[in-house]
C-alpha atoms as a PDB file:
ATOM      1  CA  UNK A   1     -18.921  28.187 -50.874  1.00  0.00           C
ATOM      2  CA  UNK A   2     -17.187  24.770 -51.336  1.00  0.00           C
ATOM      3  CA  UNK A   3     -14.258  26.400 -49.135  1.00  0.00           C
ATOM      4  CA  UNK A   4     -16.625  27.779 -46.298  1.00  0.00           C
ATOM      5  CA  UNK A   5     -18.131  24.377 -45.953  1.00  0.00           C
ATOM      6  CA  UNK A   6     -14.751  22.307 -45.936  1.00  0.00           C
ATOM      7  CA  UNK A   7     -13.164  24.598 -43.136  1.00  0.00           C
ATOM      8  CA  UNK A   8     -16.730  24.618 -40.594  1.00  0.00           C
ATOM      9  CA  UNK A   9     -15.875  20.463 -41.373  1.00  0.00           C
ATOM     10  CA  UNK A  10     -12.612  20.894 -40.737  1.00  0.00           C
ATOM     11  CA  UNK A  11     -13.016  23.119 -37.445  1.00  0.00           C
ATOM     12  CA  UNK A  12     -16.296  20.811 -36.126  1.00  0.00           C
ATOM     13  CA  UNK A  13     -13.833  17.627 -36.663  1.00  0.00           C
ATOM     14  CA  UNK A  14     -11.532  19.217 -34.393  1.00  0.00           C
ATOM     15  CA  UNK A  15     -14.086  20.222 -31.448  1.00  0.00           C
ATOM     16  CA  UNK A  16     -14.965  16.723 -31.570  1.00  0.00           C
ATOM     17  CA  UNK A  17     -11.864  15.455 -31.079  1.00  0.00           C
ATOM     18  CA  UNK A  18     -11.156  18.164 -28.178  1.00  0.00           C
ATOM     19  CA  UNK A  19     -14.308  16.684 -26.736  1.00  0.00           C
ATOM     20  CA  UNK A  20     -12.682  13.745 -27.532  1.00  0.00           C
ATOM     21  CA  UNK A  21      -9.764  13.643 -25.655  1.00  0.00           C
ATOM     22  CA  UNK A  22     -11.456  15.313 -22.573  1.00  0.00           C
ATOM     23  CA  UNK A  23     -14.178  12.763 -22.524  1.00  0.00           C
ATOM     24  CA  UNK A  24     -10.945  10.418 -22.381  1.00  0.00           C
ATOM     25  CA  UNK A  25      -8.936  12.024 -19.696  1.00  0.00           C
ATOM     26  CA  UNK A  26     -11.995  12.202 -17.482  1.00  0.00           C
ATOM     27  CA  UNK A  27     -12.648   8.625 -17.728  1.00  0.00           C
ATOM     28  CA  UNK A  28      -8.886   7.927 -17.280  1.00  0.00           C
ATOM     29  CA  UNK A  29      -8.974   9.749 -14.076  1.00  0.00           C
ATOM     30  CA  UNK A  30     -12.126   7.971 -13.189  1.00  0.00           C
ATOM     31  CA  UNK A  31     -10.935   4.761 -13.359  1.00  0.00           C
ATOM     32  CA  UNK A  32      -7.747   5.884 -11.623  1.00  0.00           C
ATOM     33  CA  UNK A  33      -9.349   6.959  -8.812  1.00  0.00           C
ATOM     34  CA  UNK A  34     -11.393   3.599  -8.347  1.00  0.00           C
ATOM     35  CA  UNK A  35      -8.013   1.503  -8.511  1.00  0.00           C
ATOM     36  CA  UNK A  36      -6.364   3.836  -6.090  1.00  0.00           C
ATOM     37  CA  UNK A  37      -8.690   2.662  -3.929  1.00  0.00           C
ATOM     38  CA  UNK A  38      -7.630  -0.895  -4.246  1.00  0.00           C
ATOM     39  CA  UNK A  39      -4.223  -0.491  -3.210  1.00  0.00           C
ATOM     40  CA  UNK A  40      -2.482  -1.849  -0.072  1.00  0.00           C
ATOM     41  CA  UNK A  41      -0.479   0.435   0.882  1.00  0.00           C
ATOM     42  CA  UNK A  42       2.715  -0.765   3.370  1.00  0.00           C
ATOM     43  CA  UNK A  43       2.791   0.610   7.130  1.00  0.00           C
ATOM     44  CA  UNK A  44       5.499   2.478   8.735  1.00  0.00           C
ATOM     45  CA  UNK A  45       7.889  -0.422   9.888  1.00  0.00           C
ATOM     46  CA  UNK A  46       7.730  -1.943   5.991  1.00  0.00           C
ATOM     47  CA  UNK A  47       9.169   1.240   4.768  1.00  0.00           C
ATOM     48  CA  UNK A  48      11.405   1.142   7.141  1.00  0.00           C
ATOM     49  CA  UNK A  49      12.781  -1.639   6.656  1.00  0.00           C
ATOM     50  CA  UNK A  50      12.740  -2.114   3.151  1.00  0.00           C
ATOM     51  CA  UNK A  51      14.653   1.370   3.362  1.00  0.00           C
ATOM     52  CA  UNK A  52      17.053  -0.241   5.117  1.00  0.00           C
ATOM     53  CA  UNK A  53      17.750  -2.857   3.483  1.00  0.00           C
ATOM     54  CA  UNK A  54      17.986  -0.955  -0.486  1.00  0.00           C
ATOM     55  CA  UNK A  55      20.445   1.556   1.683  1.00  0.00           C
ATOM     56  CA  UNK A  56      22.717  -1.481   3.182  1.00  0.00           C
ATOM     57  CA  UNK A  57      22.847  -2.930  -0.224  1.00  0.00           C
ATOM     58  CA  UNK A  58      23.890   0.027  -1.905  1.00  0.00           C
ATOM     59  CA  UNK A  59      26.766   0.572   0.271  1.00  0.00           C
ATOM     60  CA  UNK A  60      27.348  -3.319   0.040  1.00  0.00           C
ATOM     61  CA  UNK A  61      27.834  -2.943  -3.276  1.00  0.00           C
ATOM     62  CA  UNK A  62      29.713   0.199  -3.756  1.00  0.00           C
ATOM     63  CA  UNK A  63      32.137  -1.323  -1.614  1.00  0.00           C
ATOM     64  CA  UNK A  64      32.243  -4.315  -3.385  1.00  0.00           C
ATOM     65  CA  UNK A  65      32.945  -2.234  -6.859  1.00  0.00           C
ATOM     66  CA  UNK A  66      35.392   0.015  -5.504  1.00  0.00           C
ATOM     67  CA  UNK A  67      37.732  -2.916  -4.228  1.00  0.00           C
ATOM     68  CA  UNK A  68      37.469  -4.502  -7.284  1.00  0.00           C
ATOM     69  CA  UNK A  69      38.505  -1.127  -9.010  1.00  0.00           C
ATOM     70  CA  UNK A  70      41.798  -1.092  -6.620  1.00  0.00           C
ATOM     71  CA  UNK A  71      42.648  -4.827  -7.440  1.00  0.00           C
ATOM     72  CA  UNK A  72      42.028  -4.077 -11.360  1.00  0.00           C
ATOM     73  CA  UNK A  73      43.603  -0.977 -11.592  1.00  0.00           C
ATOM     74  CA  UNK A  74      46.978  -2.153 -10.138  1.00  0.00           C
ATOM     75  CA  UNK A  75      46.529  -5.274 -11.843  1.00  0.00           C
ATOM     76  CA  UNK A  76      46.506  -3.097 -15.093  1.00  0.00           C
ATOM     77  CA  UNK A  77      48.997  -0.914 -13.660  1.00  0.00           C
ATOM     78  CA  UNK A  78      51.626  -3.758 -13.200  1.00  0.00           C
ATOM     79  CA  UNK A  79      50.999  -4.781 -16.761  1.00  0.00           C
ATOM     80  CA  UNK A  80      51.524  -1.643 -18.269  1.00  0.00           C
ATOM     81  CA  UNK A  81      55.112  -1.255 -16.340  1.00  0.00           C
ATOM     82  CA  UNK A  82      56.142  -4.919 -17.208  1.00  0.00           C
ATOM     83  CA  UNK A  83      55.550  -3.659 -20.733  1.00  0.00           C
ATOM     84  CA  UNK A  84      56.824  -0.404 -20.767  1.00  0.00           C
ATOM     85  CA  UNK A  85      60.232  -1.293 -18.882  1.00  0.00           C
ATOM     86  CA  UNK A  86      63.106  -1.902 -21.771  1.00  0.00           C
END
């Protein structure tokens, strides 16, 4: 008897927590839904423009590393044949 009544415990503890967790995620999306509303979302030209500016950099940058690759690597190279001539 002792083992009937711990399991309908056990099983009723975990409906409540199922109702739980959907009262939870209901209320979550709720309240996400409200602050959606609140956002300002940029217009056309923004995007744009902020686009083109993250792309610019990017190549600005990738051309920035890659010289700085050439000069280090033959800088390294140099070294290493200085070293390894007898």
């Amino acid at each position: 008897m002792a083992a009937q009544t711990t399991a309908v415990a056990a099983n009723g503890g975990a409906g409540k927590k199922a109702l739980s967790l959907v009262s939870r995620v209901r209320d979550y999306i709720e309240d996400l839904k409200t602050e959606m509303k609140h956002v300002t979302w940029p217009g056309k030209k923004q995007v744009q423009a902020t686009t083109a500016v993250v792309i610019i950099s990017v190549f600005l940058f990738a051309a920035y590393f890659a010289a700085v690759d050439l000069i280090l690597g033959r800088a390294i190279n140099r070294v290493f044949d200085a070293l390894a001539k007898p």
